[in-house]
N, C-alpha and C. Protein backbone atom coordinates (compact mmCIF):
# COMPACT_ATOMS: atom_id res chain seq x y z
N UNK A 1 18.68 10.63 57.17
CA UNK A 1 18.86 10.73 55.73
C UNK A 1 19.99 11.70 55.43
N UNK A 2 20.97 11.52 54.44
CA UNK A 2 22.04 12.07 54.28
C UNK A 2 21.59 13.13 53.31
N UNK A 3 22.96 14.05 53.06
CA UNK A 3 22.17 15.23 51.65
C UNK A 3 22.21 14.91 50.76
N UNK A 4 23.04 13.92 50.26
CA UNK A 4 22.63 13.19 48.93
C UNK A 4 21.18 12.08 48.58
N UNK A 5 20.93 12.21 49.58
CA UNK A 5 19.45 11.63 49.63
C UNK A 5 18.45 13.05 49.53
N UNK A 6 18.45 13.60 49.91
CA UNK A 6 17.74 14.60 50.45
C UNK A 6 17.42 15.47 48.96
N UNK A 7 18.78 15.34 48.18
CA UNK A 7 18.89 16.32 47.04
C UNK A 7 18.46 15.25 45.84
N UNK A 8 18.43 14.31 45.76
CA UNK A 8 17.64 13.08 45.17
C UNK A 8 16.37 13.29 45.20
N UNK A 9 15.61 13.36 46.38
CA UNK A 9 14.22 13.42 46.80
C UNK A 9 13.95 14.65 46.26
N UNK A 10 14.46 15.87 46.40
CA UNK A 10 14.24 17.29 46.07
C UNK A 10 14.46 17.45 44.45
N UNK A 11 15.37 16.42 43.57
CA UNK A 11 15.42 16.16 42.33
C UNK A 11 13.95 15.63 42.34
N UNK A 12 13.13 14.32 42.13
CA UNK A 12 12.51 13.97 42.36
C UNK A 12 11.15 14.77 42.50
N UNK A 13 10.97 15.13 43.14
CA UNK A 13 9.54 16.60 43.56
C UNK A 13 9.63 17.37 42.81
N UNK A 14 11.26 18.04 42.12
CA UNK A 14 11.06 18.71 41.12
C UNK A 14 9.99 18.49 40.48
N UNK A 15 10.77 17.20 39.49
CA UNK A 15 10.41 16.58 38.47
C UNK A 15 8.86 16.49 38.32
N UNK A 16 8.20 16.17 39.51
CA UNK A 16 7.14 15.85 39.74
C UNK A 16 6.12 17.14 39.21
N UNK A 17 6.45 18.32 39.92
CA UNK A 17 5.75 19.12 39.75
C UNK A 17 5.71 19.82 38.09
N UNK A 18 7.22 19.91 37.82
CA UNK A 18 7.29 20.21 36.16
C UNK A 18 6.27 19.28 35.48
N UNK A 19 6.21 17.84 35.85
CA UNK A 19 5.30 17.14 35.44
C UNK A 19 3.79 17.14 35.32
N UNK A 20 3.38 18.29 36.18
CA UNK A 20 2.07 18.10 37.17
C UNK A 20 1.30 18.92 36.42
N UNK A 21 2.16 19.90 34.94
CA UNK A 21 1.29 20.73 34.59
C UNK A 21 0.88 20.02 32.92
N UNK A 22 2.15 19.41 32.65
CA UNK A 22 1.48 18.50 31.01
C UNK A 22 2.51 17.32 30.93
N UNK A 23 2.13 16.57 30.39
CA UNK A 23 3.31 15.36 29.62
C UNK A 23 4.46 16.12 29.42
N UNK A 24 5.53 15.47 29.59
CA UNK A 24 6.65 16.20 29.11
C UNK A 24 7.61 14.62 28.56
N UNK A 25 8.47 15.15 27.75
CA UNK A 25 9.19 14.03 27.31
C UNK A 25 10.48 14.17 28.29
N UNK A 26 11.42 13.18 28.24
CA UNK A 26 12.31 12.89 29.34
C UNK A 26 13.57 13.56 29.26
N UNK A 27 13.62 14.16 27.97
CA UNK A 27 14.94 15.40 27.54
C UNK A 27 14.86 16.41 28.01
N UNK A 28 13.38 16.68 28.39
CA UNK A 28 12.65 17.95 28.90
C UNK A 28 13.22 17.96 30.24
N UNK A 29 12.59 16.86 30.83
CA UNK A 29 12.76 16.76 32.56
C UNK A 29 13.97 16.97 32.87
N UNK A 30 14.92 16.03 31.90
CA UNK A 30 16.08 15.75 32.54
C UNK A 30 17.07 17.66 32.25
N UNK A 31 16.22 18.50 31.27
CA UNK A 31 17.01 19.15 31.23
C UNK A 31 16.73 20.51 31.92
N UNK A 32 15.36 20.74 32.43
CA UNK A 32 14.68 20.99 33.95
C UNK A 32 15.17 20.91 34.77
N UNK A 33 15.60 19.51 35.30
CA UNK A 33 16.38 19.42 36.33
C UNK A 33 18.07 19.94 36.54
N UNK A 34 18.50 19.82 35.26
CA UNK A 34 20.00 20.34 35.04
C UNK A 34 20.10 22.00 35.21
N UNK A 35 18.96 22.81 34.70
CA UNK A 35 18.62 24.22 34.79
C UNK A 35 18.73 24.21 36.55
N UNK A 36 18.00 23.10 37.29
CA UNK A 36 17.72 23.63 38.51
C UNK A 36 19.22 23.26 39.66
N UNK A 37 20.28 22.88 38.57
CA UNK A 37 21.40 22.58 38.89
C UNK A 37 21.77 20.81 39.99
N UNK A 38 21.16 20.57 39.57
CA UNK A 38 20.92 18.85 40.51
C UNK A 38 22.63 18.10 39.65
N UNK A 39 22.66 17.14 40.36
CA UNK A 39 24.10 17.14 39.93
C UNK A 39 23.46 15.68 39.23
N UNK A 40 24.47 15.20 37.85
CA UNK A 40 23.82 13.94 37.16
C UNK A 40 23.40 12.77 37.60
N UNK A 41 23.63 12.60 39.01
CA UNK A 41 23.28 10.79 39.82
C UNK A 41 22.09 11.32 40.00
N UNK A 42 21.55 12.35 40.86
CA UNK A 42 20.63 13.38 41.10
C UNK A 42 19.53 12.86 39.76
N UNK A 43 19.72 13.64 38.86
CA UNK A 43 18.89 13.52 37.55
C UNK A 43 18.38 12.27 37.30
N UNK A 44 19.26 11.61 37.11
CA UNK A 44 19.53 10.07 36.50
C UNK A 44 18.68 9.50 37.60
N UNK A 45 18.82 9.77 38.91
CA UNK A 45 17.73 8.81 39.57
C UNK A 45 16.40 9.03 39.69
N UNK A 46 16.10 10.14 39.62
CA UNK A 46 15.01 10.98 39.53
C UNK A 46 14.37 10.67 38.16
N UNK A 47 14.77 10.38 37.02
CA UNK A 47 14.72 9.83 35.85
C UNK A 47 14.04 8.44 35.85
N UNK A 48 14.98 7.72 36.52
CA UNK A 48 14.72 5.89 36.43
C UNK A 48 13.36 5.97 37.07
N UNK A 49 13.35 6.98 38.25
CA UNK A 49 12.02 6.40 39.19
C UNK A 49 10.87 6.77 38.44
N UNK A 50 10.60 8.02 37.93
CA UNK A 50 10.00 8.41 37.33
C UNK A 50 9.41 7.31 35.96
N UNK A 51 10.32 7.07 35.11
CA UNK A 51 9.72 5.95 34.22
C UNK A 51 9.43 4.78 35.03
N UNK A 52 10.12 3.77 35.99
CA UNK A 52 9.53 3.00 36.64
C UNK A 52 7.93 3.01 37.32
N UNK A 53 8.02 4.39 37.58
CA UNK A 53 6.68 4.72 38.19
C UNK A 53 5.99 4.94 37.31
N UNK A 54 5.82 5.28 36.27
CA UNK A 54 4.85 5.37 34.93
C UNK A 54 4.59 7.14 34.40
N UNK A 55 5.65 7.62 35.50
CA UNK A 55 4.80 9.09 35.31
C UNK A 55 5.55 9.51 33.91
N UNK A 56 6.42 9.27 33.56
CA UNK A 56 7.38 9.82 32.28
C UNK A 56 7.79 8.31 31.47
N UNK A 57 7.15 8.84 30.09
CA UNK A 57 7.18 7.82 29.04
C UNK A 57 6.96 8.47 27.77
N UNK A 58 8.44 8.48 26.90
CA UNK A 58 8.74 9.02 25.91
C UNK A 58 7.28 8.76 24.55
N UNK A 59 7.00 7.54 24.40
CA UNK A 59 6.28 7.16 23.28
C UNK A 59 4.62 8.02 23.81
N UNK A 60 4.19 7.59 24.86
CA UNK A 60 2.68 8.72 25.48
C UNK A 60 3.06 9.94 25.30
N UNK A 61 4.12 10.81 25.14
CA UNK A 61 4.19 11.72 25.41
C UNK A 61 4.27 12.00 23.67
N UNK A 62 5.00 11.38 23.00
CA UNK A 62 4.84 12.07 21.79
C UNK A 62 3.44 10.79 20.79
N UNK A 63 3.02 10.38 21.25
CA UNK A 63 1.41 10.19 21.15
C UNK A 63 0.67 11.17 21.30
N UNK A 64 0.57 11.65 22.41
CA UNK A 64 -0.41 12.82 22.65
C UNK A 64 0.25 13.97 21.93
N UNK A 65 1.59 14.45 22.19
CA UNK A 65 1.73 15.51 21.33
C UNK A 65 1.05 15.64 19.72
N UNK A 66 1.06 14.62 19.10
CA UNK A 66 0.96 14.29 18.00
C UNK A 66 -0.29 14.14 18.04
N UNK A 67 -0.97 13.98 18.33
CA UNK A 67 -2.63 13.40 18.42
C UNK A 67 -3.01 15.49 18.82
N UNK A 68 -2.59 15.76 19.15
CA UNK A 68 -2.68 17.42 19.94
C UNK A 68 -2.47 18.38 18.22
N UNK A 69 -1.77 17.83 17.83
CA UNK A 69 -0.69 18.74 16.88
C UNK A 69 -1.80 18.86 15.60
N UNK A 70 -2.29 17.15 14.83
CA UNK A 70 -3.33 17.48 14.43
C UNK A 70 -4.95 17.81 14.40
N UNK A 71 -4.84 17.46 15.67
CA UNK A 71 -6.42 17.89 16.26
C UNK A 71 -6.70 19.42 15.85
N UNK A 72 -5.72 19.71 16.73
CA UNK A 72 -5.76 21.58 16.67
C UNK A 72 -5.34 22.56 15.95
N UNK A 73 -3.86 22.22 15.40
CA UNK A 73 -3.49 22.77 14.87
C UNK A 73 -2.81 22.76 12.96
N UNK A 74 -3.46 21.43 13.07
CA UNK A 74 -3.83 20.34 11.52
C UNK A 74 -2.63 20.34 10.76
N UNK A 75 -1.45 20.13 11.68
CA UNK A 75 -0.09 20.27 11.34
C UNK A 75 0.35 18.63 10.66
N UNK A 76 1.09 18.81 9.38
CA UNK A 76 1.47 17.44 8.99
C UNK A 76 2.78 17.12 9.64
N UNK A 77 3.08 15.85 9.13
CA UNK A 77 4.19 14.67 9.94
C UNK A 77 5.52 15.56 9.76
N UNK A 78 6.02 16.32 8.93
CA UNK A 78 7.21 17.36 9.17
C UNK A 78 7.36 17.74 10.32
N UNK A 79 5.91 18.67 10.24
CA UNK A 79 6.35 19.99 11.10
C UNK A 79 6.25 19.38 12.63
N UNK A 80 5.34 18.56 12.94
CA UNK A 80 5.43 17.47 13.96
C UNK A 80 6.50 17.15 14.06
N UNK A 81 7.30 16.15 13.41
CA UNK A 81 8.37 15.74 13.88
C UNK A 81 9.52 16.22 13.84
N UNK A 82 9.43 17.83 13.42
CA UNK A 82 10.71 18.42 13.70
C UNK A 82 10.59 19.05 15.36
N UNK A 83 8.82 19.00 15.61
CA UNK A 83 8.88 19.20 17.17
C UNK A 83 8.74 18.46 18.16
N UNK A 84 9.03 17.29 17.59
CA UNK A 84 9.23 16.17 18.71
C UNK A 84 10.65 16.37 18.81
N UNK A 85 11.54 15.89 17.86
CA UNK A 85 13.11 15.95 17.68
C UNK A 85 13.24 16.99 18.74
N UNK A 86 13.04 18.37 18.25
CA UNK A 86 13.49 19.31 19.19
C UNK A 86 13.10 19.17 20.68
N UNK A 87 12.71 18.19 21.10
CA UNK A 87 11.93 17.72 22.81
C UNK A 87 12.90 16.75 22.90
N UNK A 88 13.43 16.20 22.11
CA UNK A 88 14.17 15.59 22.03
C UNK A 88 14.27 14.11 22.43
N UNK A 89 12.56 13.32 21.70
CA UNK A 89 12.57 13.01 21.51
C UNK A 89 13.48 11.79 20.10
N UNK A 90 13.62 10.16 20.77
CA UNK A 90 14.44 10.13 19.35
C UNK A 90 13.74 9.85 18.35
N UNK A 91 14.85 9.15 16.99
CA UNK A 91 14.08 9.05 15.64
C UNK A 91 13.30 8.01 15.93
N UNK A 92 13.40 7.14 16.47
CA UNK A 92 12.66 5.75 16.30
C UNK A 92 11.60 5.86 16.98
N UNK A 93 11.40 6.42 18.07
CA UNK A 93 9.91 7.00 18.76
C UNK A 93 8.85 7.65 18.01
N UNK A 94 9.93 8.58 17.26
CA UNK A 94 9.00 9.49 16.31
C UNK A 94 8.33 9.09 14.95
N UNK A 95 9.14 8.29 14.55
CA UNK A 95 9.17 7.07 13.31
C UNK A 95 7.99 6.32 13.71
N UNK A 96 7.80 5.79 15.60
CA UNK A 96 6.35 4.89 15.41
C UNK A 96 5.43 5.68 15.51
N UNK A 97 5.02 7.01 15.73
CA UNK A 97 4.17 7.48 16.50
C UNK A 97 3.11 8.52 15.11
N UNK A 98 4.29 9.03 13.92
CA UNK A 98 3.97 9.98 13.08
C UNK A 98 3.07 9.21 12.23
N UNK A 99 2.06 10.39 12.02
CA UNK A 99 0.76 9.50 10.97
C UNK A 99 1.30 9.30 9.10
N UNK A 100 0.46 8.33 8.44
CA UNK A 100 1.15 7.99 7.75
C UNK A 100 -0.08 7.59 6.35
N UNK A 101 0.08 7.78 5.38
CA UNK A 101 -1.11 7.34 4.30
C UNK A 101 -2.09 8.05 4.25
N UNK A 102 -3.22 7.20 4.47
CA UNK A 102 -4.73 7.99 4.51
C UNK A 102 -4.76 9.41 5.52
N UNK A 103 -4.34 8.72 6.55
CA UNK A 103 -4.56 9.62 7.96
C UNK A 103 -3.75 10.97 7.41
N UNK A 104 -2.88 11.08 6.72
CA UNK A 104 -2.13 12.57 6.30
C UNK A 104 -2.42 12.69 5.47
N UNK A 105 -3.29 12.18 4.52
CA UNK A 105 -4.25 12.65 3.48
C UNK A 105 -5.31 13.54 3.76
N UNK A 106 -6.09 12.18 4.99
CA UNK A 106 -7.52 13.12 5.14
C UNK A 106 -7.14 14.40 6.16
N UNK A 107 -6.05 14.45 6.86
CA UNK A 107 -5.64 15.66 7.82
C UNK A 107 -5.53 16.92 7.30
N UNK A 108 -4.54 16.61 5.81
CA UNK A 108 -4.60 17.92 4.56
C UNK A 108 -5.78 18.20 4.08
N UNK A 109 -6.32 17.56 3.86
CA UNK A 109 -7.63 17.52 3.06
C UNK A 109 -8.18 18.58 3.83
N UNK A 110 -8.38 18.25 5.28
CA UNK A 110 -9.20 18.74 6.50
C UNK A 110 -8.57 20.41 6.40
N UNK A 111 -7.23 20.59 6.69
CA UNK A 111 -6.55 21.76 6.76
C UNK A 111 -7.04 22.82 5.51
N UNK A 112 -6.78 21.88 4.45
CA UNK A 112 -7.09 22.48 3.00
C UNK A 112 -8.36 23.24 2.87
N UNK A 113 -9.44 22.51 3.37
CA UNK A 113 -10.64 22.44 3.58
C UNK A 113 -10.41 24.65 4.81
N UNK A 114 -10.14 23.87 5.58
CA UNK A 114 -10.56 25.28 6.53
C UNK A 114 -9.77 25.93 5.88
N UNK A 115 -8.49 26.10 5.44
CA UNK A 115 -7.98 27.16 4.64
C UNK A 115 -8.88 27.96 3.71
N UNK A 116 -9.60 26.93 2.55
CA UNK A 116 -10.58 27.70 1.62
C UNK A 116 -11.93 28.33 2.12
N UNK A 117 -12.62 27.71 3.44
CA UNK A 117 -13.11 28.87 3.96
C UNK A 117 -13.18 29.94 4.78
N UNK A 118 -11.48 30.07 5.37
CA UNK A 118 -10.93 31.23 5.98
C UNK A 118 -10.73 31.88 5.13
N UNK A 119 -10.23 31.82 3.30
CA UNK A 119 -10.10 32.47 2.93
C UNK A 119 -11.29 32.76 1.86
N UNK A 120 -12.09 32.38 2.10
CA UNK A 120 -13.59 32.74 0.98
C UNK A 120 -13.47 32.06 -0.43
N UNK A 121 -12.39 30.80 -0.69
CA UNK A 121 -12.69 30.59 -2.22
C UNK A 121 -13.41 29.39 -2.00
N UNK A 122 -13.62 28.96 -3.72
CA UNK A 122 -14.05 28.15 -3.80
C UNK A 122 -13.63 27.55 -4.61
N UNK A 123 -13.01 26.00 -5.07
CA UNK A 123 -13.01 25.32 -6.02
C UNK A 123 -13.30 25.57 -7.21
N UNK A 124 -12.77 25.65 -8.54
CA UNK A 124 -11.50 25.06 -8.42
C UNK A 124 -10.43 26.49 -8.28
N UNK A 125 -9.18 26.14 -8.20
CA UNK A 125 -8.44 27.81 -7.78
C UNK A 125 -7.74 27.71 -9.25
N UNK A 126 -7.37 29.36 -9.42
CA UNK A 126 -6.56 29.46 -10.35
C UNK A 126 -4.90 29.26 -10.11
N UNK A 127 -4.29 29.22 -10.62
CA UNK A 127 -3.22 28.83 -10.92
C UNK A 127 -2.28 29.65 -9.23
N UNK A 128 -2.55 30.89 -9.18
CA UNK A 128 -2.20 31.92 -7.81
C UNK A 128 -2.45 31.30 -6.64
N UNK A 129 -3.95 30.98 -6.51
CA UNK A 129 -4.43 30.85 -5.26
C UNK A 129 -3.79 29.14 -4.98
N UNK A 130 -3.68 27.96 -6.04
CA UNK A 130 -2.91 26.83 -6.02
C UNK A 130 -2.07 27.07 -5.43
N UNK A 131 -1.09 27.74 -5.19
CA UNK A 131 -0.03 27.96 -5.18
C UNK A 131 0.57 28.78 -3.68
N UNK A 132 -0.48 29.17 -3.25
CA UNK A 132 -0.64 29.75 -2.27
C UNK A 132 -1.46 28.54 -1.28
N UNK A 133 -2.40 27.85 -1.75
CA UNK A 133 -2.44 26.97 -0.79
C UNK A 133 -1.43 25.77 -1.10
N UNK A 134 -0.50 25.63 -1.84
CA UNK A 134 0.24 24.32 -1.63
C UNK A 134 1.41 25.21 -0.63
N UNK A 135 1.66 27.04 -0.72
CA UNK A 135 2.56 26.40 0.65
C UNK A 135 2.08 26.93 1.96
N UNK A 136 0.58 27.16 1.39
CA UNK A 136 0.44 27.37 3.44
C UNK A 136 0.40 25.50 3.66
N UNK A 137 0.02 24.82 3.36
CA UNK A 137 -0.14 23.35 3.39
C UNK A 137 1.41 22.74 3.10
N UNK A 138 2.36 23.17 2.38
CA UNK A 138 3.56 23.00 3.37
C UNK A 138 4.26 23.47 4.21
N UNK A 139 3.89 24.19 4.95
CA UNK A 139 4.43 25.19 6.11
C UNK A 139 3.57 24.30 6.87
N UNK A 140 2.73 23.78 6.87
CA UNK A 140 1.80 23.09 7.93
C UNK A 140 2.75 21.61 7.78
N UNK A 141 3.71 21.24 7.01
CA UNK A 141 4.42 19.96 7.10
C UNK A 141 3.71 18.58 6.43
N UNK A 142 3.35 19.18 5.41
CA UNK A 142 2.64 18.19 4.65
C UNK A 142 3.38 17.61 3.36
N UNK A 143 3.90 16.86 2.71
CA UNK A 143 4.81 16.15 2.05
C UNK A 143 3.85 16.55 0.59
N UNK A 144 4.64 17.21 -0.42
CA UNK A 144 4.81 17.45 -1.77
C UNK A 144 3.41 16.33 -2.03
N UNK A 145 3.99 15.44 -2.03
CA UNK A 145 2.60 14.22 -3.12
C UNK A 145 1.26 14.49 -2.69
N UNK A 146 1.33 14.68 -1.16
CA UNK A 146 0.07 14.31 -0.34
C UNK A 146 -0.79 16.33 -0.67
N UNK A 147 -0.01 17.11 -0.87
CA UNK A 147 -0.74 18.59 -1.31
C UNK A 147 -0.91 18.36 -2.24
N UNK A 148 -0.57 17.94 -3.70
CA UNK A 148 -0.62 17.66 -5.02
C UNK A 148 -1.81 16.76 -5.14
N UNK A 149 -1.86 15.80 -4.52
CA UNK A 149 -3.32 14.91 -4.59
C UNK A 149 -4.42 15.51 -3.91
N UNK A 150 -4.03 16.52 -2.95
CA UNK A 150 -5.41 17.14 -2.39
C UNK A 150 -5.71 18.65 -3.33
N UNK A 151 -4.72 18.97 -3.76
CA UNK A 151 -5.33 20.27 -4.64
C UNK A 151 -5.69 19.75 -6.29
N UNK A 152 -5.94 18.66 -6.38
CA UNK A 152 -6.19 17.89 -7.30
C UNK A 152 -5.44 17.78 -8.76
N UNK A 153 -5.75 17.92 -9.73
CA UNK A 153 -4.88 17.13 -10.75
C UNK A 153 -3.66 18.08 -11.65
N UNK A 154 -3.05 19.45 -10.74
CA UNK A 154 -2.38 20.48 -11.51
C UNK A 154 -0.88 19.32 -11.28
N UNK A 155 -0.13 19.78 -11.86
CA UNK A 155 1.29 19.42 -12.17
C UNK A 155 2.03 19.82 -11.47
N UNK A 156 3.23 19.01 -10.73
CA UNK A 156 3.96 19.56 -10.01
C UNK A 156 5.10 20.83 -10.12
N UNK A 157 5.35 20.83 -11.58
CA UNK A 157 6.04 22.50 -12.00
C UNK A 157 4.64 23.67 -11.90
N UNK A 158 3.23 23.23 -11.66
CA UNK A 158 2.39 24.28 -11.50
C UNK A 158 2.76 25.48 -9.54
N UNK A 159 3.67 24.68 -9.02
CA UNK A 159 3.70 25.25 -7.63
C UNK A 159 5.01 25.69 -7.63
N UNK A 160 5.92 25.46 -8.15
CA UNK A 160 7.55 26.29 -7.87
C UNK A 160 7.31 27.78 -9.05
């Protein structure tokens, strides 16, 4: 076996092991491997095999991220997909994968929900505390309409 084989295979095992600890998307790997200085045929093949083999696949990877993002951390389709982008993931991956309608309704709802009893209120809020949960609930990446329908019927000049 020659060293360009050798440094292929050793690309390769990298990859593997960066892999071995979570999903990673393929901007990740490939830019893992560039840190570990592998030269681009290097990468690139280490790349192909890898998706051929099933172990690296952009759309599972930002599935689960996303399925992760609101489970735990009850983050809306923004703030999600400004951290897929940055994985570098592309738009059209992220476009099928980000939740959409009900599902980022009832997710705010959910967030909204533990917000008011982390912070001890209760329904309905005054005009302050509105206002304070429409932007911890957009800092969580939740789209203007979808906080406005969950903090129920105040006006949208009630939050700027």
């Amino acid at each position: 076996m020659d060293r360009g084989s050798d440094r292929t295979l050793d690309a390769r095992n990298a990859a593997l092991k960066y892999l071995s600890y979570r999903d990673r998307s393929t901007a990740e790997v490939r830019n893992k491997l560039r840190e570990k200085n592998f030269e681009a045929s290097e990468v690139d093949s280490a790349i192909d095999y890898l998706v051929r083999a099933g172990y690296l696949n952009d759309d599972r990877f930002a599935d689960s991220l996303v399925n992760s993002r609101i489970r735990n951390k009850s983050w809306g389709p923004a703030r999600i997909s400004a951290e897929l982008f940055s994985k570098g993931v592309s738009k059209e991956t992220i476009r099928k994968v980000l939740p959409t309608g009900e599902t980022v309704e009832r997710t705010a709802a959910e967030a909204f929900l533990k917000w008011l009893r982390k912070k001890g209120l209760t329904p309905p809020l005054d005009v302050k505390e509105s206002a304070r949960a429409f932007r911890f609930l957009k800092g969580l990446g939740y789209p203007s309409y979808v906080i406005i329908s969950v903090l129920g019927e105040r006006s949208d000049s009630s939050f700027e």
